[in-house]
PDB file of N, CA and C in Angstrom:
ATOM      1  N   UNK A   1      34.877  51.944 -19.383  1.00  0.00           N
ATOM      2  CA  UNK A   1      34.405  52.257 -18.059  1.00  0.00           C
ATOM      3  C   UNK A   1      33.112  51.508 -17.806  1.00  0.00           C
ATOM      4  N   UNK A   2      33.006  51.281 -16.694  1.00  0.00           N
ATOM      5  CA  UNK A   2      31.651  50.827 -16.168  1.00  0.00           C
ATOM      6  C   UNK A   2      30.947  51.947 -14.989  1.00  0.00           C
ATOM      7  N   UNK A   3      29.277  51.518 -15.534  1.00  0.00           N
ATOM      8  CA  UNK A   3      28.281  52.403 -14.798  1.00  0.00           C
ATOM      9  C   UNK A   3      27.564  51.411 -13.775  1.00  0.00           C
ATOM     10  N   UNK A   4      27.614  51.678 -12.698  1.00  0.00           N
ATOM     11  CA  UNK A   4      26.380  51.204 -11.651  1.00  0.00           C
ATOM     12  C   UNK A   4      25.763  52.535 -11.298  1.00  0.00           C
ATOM     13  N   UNK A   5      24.168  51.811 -11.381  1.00  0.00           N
ATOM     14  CA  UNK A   5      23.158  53.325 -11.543  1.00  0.00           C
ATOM     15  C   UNK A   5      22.202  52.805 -10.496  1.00  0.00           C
ATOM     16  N   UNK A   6      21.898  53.325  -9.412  1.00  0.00           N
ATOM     17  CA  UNK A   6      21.281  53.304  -8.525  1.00  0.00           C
ATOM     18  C   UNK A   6      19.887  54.368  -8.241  1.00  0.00           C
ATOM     19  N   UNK A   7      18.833  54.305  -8.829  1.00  0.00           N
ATOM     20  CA  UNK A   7      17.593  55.082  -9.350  1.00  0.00           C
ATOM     21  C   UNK A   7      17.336  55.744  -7.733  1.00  0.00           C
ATOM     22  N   UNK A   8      16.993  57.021  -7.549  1.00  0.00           N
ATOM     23  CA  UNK A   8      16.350  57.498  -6.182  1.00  0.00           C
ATOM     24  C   UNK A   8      15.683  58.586  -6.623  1.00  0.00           C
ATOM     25  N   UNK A   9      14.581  59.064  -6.307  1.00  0.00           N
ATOM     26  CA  UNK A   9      13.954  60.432  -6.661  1.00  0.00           C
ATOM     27  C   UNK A   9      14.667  61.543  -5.688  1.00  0.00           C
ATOM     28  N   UNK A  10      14.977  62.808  -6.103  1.00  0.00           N
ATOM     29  CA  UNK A  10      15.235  63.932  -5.438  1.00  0.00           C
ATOM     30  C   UNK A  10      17.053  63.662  -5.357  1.00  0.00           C
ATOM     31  N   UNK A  11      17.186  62.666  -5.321  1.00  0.00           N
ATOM     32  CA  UNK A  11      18.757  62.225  -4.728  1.00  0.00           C
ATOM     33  C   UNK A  11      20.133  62.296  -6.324  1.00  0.00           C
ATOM     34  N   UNK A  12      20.810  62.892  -5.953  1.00  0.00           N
ATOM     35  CA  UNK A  12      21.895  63.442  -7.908  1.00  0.00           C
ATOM     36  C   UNK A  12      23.423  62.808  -6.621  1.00  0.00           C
ATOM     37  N   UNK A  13      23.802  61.650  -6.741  1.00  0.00           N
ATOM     38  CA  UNK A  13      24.901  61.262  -6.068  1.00  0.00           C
ATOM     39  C   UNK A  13      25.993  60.755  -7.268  1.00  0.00           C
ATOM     40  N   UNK A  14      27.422  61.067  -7.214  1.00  0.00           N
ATOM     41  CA  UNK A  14      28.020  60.278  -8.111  1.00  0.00           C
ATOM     42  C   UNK A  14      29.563  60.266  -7.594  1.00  0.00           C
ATOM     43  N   UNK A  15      30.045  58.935  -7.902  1.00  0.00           N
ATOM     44  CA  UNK A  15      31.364  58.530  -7.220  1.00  0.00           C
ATOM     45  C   UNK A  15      32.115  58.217  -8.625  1.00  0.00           C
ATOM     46  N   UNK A  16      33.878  58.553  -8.462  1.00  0.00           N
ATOM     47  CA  UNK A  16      34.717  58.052  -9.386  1.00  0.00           C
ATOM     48  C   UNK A  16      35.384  56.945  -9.067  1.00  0.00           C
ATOM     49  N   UNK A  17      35.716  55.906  -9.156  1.00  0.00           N
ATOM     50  CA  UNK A  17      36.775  54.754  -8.621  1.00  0.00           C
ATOM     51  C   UNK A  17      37.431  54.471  -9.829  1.00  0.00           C
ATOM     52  N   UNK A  18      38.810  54.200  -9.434  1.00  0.00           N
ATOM     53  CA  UNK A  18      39.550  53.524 -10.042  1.00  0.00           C
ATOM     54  C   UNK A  18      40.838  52.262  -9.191  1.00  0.00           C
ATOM     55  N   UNK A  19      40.619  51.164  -9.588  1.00  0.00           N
ATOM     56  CA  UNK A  19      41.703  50.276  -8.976  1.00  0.00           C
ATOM     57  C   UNK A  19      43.097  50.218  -9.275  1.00  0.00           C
ATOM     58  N   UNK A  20      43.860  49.737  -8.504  1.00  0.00           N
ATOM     59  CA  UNK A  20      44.931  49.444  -8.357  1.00  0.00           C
ATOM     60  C   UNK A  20      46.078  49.081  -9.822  1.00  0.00           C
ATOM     61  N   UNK A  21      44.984  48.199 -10.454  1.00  0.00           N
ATOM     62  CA  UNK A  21      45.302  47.419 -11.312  1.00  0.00           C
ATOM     63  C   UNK A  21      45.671  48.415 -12.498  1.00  0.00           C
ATOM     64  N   UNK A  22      44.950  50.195 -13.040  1.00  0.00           N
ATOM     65  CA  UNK A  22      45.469  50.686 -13.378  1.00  0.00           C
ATOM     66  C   UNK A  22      46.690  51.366 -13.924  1.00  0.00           C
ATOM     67  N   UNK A  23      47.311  51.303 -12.712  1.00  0.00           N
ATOM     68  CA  UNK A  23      48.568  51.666 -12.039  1.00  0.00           C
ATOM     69  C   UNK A  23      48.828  52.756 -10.781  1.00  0.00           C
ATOM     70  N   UNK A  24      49.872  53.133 -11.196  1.00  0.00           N
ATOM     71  CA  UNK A  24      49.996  53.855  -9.533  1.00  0.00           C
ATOM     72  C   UNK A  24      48.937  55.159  -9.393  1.00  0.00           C
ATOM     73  N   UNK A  25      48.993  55.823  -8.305  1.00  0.00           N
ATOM     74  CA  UNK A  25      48.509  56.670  -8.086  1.00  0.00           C
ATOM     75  C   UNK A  25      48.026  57.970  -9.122  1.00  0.00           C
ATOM     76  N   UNK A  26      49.227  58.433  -9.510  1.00  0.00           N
ATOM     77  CA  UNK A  26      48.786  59.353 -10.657  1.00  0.00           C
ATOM     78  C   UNK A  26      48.492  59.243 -11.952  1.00  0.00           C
ATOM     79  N   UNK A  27      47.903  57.077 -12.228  1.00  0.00           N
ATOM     80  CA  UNK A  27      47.047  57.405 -12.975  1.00  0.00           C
ATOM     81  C   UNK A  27      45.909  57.186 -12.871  1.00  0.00           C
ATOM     82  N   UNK A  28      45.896  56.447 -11.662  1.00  0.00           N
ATOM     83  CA  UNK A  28      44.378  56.549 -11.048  1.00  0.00           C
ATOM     84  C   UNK A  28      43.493  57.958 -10.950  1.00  0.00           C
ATOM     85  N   UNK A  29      44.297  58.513 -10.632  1.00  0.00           N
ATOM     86  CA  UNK A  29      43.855  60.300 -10.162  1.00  0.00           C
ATOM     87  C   UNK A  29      43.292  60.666 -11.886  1.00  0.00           C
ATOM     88  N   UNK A  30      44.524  60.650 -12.759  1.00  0.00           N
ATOM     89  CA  UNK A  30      43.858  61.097 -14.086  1.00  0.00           C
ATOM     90  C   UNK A  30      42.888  60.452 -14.684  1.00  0.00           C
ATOM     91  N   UNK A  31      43.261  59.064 -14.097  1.00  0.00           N
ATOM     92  CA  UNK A  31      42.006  58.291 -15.151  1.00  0.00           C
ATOM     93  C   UNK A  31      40.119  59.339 -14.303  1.00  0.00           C
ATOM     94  N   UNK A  32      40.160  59.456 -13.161  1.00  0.00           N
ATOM     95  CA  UNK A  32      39.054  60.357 -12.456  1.00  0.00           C
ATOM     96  C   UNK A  32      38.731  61.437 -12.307  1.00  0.00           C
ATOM     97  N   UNK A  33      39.965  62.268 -13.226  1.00  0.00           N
ATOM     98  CA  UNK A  33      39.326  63.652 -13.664  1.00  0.00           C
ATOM     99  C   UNK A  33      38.333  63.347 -14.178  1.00  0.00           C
ATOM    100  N   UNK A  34      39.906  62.642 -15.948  1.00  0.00           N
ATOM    101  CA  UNK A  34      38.856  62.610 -17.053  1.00  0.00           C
ATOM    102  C   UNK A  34      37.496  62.315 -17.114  1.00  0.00           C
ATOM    103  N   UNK A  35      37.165  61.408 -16.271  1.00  0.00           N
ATOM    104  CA  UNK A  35      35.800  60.769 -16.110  1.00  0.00           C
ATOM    105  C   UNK A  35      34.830  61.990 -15.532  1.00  0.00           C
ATOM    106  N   UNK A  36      35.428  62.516 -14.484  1.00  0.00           N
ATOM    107  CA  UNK A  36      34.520  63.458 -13.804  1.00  0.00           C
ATOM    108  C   UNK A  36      34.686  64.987 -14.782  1.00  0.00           C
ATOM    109  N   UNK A  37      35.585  65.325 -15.924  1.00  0.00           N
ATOM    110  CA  UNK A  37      35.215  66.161 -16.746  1.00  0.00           C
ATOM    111  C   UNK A  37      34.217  65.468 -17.821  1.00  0.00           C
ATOM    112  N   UNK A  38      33.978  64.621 -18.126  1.00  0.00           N
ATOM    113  CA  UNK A  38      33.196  64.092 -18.970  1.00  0.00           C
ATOM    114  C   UNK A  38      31.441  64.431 -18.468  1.00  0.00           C
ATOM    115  N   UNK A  39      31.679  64.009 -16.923  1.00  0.00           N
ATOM    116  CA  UNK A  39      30.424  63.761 -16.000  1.00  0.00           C
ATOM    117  C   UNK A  39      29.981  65.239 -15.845  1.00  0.00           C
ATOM    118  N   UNK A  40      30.423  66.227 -15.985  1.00  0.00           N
ATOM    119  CA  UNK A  40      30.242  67.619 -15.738  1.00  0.00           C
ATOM    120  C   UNK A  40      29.036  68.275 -16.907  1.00  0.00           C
ATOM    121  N   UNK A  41      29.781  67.455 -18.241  1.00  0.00           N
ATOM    122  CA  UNK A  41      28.577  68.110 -19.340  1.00  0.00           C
ATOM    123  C   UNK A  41      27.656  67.182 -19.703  1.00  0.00           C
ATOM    124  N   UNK A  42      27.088  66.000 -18.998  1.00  0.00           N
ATOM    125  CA  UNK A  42      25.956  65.143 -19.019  1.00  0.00           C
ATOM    126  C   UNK A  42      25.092  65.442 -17.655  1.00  0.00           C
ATOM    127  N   UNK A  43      25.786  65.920 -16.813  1.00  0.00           N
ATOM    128  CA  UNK A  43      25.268  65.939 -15.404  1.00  0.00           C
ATOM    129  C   UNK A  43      23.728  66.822 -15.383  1.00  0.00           C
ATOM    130  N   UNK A  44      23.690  67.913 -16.132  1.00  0.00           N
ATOM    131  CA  UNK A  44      21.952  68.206 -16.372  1.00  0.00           C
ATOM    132  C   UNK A  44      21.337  67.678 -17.297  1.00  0.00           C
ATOM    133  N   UNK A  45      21.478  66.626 -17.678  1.00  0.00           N
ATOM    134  CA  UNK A  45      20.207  65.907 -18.536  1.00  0.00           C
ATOM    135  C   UNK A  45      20.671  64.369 -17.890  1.00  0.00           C
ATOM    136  N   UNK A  46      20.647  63.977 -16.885  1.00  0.00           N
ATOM    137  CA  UNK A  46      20.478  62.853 -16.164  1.00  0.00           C
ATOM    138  C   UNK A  46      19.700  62.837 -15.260  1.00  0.00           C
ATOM    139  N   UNK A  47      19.060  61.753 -15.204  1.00  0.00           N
ATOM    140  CA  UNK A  47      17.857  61.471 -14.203  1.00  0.00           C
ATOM    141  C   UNK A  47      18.673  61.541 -12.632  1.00  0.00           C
ATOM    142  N   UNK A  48      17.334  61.598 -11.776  1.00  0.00           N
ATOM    143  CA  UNK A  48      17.933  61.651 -10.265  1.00  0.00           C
ATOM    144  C   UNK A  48      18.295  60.108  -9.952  1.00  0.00           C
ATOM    145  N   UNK A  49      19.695  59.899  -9.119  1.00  0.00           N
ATOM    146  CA  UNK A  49      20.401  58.701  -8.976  1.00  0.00           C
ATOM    147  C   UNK A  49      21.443  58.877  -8.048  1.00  0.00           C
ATOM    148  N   UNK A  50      21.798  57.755  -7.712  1.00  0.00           N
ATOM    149  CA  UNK A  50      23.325  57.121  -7.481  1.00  0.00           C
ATOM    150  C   UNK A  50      24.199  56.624  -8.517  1.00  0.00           C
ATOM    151  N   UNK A  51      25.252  57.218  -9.008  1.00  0.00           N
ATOM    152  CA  UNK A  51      26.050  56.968  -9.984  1.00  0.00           C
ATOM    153  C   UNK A  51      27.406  56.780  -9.258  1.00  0.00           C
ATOM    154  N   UNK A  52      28.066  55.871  -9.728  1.00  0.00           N
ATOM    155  CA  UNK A  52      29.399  55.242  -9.576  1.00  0.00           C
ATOM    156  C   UNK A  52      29.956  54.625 -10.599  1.00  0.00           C
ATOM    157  N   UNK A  53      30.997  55.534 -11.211  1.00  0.00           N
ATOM    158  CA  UNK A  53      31.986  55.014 -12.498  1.00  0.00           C
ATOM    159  C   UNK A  53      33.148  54.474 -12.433  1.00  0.00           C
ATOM    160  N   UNK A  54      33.309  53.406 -12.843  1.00  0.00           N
ATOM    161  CA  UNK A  54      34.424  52.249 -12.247  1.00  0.00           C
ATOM    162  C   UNK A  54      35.330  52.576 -13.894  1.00  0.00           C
ATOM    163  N   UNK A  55      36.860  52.903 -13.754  1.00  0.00           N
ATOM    164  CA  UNK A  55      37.692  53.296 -14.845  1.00  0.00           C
ATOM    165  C   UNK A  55      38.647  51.881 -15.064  1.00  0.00           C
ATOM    166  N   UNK A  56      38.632  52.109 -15.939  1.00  0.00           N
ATOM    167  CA  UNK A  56      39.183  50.534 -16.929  1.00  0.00           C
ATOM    168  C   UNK A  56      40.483  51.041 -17.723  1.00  0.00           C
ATOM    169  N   UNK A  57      41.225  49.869 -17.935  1.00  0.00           N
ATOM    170  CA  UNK A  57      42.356  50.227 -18.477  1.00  0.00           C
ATOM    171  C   UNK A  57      42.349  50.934 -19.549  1.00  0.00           C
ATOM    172  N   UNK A  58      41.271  50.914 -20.401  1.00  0.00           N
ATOM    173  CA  UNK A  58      41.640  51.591 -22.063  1.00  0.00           C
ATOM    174  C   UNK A  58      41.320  52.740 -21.828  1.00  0.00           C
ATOM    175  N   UNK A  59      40.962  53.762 -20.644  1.00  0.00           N
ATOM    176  CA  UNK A  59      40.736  54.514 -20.327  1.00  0.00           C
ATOM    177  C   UNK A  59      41.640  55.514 -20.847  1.00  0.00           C
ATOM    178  N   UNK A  60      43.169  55.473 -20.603  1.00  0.00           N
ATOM    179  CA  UNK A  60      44.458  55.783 -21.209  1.00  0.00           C
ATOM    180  C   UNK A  60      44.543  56.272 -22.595  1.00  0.00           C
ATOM    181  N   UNK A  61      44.051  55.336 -23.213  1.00  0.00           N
ATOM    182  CA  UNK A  61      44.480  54.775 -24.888  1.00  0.00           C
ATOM    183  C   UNK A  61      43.560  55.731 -25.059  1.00  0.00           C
ATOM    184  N   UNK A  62      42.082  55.886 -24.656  1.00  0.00           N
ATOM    185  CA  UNK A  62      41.235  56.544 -25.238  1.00  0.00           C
ATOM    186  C   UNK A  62      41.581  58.382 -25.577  1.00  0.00           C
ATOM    187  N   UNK A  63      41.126  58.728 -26.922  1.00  0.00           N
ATOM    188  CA  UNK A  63      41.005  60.279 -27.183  1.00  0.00           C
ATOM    189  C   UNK A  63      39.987  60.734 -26.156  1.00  0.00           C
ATOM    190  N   UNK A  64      40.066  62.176 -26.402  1.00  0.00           N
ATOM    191  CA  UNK A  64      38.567  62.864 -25.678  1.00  0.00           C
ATOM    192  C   UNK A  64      37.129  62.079 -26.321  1.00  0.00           C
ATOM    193  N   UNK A  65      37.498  62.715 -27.520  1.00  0.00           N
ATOM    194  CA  UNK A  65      36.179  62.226 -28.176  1.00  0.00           C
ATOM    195  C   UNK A  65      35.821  61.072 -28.285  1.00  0.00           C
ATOM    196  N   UNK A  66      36.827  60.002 -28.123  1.00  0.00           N
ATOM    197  CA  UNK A  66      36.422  58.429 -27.828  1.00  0.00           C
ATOM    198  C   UNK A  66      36.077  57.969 -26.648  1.00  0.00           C
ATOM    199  N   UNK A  67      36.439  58.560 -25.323  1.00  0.00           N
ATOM    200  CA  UNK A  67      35.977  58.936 -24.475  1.00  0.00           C
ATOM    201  C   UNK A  67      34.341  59.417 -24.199  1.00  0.00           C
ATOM    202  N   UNK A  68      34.296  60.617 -24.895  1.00  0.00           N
ATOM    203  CA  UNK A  68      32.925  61.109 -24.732  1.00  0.00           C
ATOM    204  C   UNK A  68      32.325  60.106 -25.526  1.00  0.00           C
ATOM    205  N   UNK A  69      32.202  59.537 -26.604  1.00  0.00           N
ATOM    206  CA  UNK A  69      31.060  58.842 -27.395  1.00  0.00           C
ATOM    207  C   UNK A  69      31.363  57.350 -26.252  1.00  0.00           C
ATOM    208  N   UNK A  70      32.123  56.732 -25.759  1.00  0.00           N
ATOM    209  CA  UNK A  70      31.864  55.609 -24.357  1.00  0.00           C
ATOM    210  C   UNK A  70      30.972  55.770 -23.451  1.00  0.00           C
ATOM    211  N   UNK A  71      31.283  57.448 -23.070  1.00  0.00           N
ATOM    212  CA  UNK A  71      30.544  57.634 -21.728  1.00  0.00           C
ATOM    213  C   UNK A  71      28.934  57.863 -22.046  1.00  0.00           C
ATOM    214  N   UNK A  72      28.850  58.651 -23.007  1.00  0.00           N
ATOM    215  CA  UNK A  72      27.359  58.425 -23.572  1.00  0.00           C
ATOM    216  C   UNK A  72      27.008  56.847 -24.017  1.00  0.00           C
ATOM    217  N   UNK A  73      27.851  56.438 -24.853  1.00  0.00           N
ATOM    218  CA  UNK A  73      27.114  54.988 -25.033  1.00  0.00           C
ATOM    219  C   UNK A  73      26.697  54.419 -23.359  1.00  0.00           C
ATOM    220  N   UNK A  74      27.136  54.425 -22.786  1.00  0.00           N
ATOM    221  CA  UNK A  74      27.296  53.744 -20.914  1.00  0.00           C
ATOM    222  C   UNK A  74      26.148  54.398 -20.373  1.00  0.00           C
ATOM    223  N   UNK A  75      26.107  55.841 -20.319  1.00  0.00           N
ATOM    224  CA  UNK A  75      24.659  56.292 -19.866  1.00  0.00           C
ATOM    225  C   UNK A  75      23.854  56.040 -20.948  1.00  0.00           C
ATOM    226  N   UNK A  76      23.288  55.213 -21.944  1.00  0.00           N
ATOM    227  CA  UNK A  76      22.493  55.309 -23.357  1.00  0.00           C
ATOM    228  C   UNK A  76      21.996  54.084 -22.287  1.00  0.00           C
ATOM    229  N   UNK A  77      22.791  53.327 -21.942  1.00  0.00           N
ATOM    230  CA  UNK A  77      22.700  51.573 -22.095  1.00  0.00           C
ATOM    231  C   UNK A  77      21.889  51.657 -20.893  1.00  0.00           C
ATOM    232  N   UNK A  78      22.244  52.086 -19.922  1.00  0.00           N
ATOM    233  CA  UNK A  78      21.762  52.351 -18.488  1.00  0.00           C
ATOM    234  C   UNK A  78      20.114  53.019 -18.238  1.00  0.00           C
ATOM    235  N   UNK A  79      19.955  53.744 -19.554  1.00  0.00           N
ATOM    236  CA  UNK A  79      18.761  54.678 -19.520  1.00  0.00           C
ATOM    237  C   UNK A  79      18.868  55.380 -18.344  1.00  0.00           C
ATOM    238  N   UNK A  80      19.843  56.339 -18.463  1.00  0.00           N
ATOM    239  CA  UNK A  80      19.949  57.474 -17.439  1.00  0.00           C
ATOM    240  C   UNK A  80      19.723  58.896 -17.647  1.00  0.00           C
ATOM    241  N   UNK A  81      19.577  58.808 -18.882  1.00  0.00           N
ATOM    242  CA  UNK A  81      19.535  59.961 -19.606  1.00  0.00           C
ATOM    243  C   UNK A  81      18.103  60.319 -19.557  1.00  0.00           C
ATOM    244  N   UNK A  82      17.579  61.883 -19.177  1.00  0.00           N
ATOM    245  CA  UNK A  82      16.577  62.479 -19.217  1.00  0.00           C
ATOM    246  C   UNK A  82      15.565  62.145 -20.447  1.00  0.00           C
ATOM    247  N   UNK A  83      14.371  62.215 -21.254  1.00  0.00           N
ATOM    248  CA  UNK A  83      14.011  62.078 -22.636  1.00  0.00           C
ATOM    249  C   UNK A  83      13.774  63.777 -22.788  1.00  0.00           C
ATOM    250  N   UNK A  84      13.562  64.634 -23.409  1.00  0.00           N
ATOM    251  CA  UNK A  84      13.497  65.856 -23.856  1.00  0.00           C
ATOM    252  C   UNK A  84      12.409  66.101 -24.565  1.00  0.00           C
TER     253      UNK A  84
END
């Protein structure tokens, strides 16, 4: 997956996309749960932003947990993540 991170104070915005190129419809739709269940348990320790996650083919192939350790590596890379 890919992250475009758009920094704003006060502002928590976030979009799922997935293209065509995926395939049809219902796996576009799943590939944007998964993403947006992923986005659910990072979503309070992320900075205020514009977020938009663009879903990629291995999206499929991927486990949960290979999944979750992507989506953290992607917000790691981005520095979106709160410091504690």
């Amino acid at each position: 997956m890919v992250l475009f991170f758009l920094p704003q104070n006060g502002i928590h915005k976030v979009g799922f996309t997935a293209t065509k190129k995926l395939g049809n419809a219902v796996k576009r739709n799943r590939a944007k749960r998964r993403m947006r269940a992923i986005f659910r348990e990072y979503s309070n320790t992320l900075k205020d932003g514009t977020y938009v996650f663009v879903a990629k083919v291995g999206l499929f192939d991927s486990s949960y947990e290979q999944l979750n350790k992507n989506f953290h590596k992607v917000l790691k890379q981005a520095k979106t993540i709160k410091e504690m």
